[in-house]
N, C-alpha and C. Protein backbone atom coordinates (compact mmCIF):
# COMPACT_ATOMS: atom_id res chain seq x y z
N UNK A 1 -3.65 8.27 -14.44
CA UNK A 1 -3.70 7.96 -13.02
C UNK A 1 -3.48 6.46 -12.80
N UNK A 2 -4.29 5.73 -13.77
CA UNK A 2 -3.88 4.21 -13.57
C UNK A 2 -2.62 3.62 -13.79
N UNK A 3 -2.08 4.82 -14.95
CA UNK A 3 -0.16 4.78 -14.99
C UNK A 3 0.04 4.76 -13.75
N UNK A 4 0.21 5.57 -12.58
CA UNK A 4 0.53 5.73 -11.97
C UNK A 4 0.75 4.96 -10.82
N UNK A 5 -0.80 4.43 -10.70
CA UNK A 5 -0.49 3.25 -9.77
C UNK A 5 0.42 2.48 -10.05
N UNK A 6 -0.24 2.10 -11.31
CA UNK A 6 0.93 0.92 -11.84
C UNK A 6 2.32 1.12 -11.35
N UNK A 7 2.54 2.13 -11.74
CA UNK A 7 4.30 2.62 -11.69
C UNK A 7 4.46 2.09 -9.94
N UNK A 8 3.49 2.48 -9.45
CA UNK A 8 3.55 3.02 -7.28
C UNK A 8 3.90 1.07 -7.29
N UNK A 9 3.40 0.39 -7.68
CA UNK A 9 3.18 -0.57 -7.45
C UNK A 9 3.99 -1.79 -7.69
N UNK A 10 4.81 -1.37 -8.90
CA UNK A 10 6.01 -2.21 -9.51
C UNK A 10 6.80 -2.04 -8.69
N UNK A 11 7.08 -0.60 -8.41
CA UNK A 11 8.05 0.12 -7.41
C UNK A 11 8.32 -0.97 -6.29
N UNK A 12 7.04 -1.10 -5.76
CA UNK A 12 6.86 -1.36 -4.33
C UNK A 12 7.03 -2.87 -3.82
N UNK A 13 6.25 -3.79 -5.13
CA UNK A 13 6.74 -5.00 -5.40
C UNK A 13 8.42 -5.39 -5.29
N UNK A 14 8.90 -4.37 -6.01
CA UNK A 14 10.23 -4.62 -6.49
C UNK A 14 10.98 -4.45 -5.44
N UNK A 15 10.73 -3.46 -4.64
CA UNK A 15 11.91 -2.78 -3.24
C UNK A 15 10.74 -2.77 -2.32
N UNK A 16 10.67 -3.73 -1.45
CA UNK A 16 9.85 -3.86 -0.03
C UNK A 16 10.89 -2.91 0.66
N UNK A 17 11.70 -2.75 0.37
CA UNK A 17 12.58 -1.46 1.72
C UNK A 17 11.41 -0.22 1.71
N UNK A 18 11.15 0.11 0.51
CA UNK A 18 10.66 1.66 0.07
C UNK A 18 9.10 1.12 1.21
N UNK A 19 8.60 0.24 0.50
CA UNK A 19 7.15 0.32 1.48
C UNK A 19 7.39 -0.22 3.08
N UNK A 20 8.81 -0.56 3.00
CA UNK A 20 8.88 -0.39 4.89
C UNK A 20 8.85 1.03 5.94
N UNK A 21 9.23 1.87 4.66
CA UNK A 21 9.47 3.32 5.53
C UNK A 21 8.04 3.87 5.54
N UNK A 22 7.82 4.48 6.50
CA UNK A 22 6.20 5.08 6.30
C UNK A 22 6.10 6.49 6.06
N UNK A 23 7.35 6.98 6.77
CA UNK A 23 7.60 8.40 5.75
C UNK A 23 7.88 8.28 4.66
N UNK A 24 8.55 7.59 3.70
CA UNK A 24 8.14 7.50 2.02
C UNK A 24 7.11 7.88 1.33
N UNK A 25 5.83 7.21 1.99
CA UNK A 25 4.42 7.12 1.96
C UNK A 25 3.89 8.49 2.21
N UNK A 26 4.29 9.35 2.50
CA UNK A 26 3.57 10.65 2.65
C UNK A 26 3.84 11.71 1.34
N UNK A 27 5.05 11.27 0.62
CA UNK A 27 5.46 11.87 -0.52
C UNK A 27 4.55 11.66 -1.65
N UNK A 28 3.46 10.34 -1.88
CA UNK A 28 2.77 9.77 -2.82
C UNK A 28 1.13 10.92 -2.69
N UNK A 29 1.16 11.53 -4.45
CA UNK A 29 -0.14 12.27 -4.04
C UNK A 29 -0.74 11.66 -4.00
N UNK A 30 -0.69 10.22 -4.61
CA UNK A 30 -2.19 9.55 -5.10
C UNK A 30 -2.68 9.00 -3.99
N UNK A 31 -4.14 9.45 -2.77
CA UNK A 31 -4.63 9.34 -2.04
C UNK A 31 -4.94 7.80 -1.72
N UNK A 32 -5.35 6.55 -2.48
CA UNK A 32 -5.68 5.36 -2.80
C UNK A 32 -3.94 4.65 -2.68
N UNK A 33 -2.66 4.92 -3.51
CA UNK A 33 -1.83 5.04 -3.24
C UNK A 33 -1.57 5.15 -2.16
N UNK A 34 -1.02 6.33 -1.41
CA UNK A 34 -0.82 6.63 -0.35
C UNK A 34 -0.69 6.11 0.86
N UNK A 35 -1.88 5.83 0.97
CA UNK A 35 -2.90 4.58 2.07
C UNK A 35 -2.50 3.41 1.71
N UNK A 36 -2.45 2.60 0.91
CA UNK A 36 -2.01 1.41 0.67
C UNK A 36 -1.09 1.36 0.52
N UNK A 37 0.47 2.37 0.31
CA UNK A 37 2.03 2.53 1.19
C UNK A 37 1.83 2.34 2.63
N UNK A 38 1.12 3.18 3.34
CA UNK A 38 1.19 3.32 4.79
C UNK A 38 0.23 1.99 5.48
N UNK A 39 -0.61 1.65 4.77
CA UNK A 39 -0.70 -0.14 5.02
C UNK A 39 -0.05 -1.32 5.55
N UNK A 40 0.92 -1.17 4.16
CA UNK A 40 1.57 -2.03 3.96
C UNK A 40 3.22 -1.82 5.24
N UNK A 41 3.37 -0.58 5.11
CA UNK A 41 4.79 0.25 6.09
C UNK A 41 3.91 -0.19 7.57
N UNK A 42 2.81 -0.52 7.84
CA UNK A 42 2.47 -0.36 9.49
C UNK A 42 1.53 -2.25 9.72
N UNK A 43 1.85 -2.44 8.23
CA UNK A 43 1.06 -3.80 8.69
C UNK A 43 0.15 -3.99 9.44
N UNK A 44 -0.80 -2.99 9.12
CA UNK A 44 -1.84 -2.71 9.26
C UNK A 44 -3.58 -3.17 8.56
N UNK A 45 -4.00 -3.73 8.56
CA UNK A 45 -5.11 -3.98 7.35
C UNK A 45 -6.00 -2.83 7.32
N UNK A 46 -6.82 -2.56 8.90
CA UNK A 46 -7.67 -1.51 9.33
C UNK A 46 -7.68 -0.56 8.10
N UNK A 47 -6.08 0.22 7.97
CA UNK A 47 -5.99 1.43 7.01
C UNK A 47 -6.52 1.26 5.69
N UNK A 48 -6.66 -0.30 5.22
CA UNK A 48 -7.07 -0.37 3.97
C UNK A 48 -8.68 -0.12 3.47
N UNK A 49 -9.77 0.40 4.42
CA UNK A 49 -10.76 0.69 3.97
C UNK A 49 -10.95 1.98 4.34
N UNK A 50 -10.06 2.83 4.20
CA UNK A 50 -9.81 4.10 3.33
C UNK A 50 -9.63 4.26 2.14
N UNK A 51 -8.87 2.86 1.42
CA UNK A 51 -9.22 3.26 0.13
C UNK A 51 -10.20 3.03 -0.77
N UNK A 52 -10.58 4.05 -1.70
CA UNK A 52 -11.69 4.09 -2.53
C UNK A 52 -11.94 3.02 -3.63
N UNK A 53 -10.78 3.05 -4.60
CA UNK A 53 -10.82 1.68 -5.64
C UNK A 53 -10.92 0.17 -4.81
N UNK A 54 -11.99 -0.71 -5.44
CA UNK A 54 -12.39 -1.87 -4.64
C UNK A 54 -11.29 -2.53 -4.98
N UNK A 55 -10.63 -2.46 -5.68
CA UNK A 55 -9.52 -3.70 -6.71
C UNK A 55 -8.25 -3.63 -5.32
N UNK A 56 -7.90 -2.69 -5.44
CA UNK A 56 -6.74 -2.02 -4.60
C UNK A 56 -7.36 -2.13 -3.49
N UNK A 57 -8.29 -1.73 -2.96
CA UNK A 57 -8.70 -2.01 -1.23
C UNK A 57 -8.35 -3.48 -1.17
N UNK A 58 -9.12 -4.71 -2.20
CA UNK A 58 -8.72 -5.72 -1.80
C UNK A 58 -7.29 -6.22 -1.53
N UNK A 59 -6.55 -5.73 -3.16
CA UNK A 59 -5.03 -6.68 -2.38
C UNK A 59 -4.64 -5.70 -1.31
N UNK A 60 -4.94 -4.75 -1.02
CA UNK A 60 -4.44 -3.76 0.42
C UNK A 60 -4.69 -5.02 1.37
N UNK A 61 -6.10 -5.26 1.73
CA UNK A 61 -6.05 -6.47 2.52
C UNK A 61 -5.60 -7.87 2.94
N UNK A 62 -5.68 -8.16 1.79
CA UNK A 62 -4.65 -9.67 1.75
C UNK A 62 -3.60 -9.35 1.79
N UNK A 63 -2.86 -8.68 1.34
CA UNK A 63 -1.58 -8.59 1.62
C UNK A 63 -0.75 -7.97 3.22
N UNK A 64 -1.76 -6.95 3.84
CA UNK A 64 -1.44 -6.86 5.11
C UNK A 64 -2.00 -7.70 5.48
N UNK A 65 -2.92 -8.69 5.33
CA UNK A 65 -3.41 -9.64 6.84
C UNK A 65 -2.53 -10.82 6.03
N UNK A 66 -1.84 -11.51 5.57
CA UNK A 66 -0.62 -11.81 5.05
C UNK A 66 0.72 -11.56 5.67
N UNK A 67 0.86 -10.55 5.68
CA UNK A 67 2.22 -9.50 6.14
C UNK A 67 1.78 -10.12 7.87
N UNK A 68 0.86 -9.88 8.46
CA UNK A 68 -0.24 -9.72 9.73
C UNK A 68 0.51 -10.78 10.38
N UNK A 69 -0.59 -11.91 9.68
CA UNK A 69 -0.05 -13.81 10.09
C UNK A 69 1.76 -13.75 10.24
N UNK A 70 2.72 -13.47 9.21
CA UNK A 70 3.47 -13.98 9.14
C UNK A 70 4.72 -13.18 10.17
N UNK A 71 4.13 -12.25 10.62
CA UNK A 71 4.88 -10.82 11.31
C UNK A 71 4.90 -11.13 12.63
């Protein structure tokens, strides 16, 4: 599962197109995942304390209130 993130995450780093679409984000099972696609696609922070892992809730946050400021 932590593969996995990993993988969600290189992905996402690598091609900001993919985490611009927010329908992309509905294809991802991984629930923690998921939410932190549709975060990041709505530049949103709010959505990020849905997720469960503290590690990942955090950069969920900085990085949309980041995205937030600069948007």
């Amino acid at each position: 599962m932590k593969l996995t993130i990993l993988a969600l995450a290189v992905i996402l780093l690598a091609d900001p197109a993919i985490a611009g679409d927010a329908g992309t984000c509905y294809t991802i099972s991984d629930p923690d995942a998921r939410v932190l696609c549709l975060a990041r696609a709505h530049q949103d922070p709010a959505r990020c304390y849905a997720i469960k892992r503290d590690d990942l809730r955090a950069e969920c946050r900085a990085e949309t209130r980041t995205q937030q400021k600069s948007g």
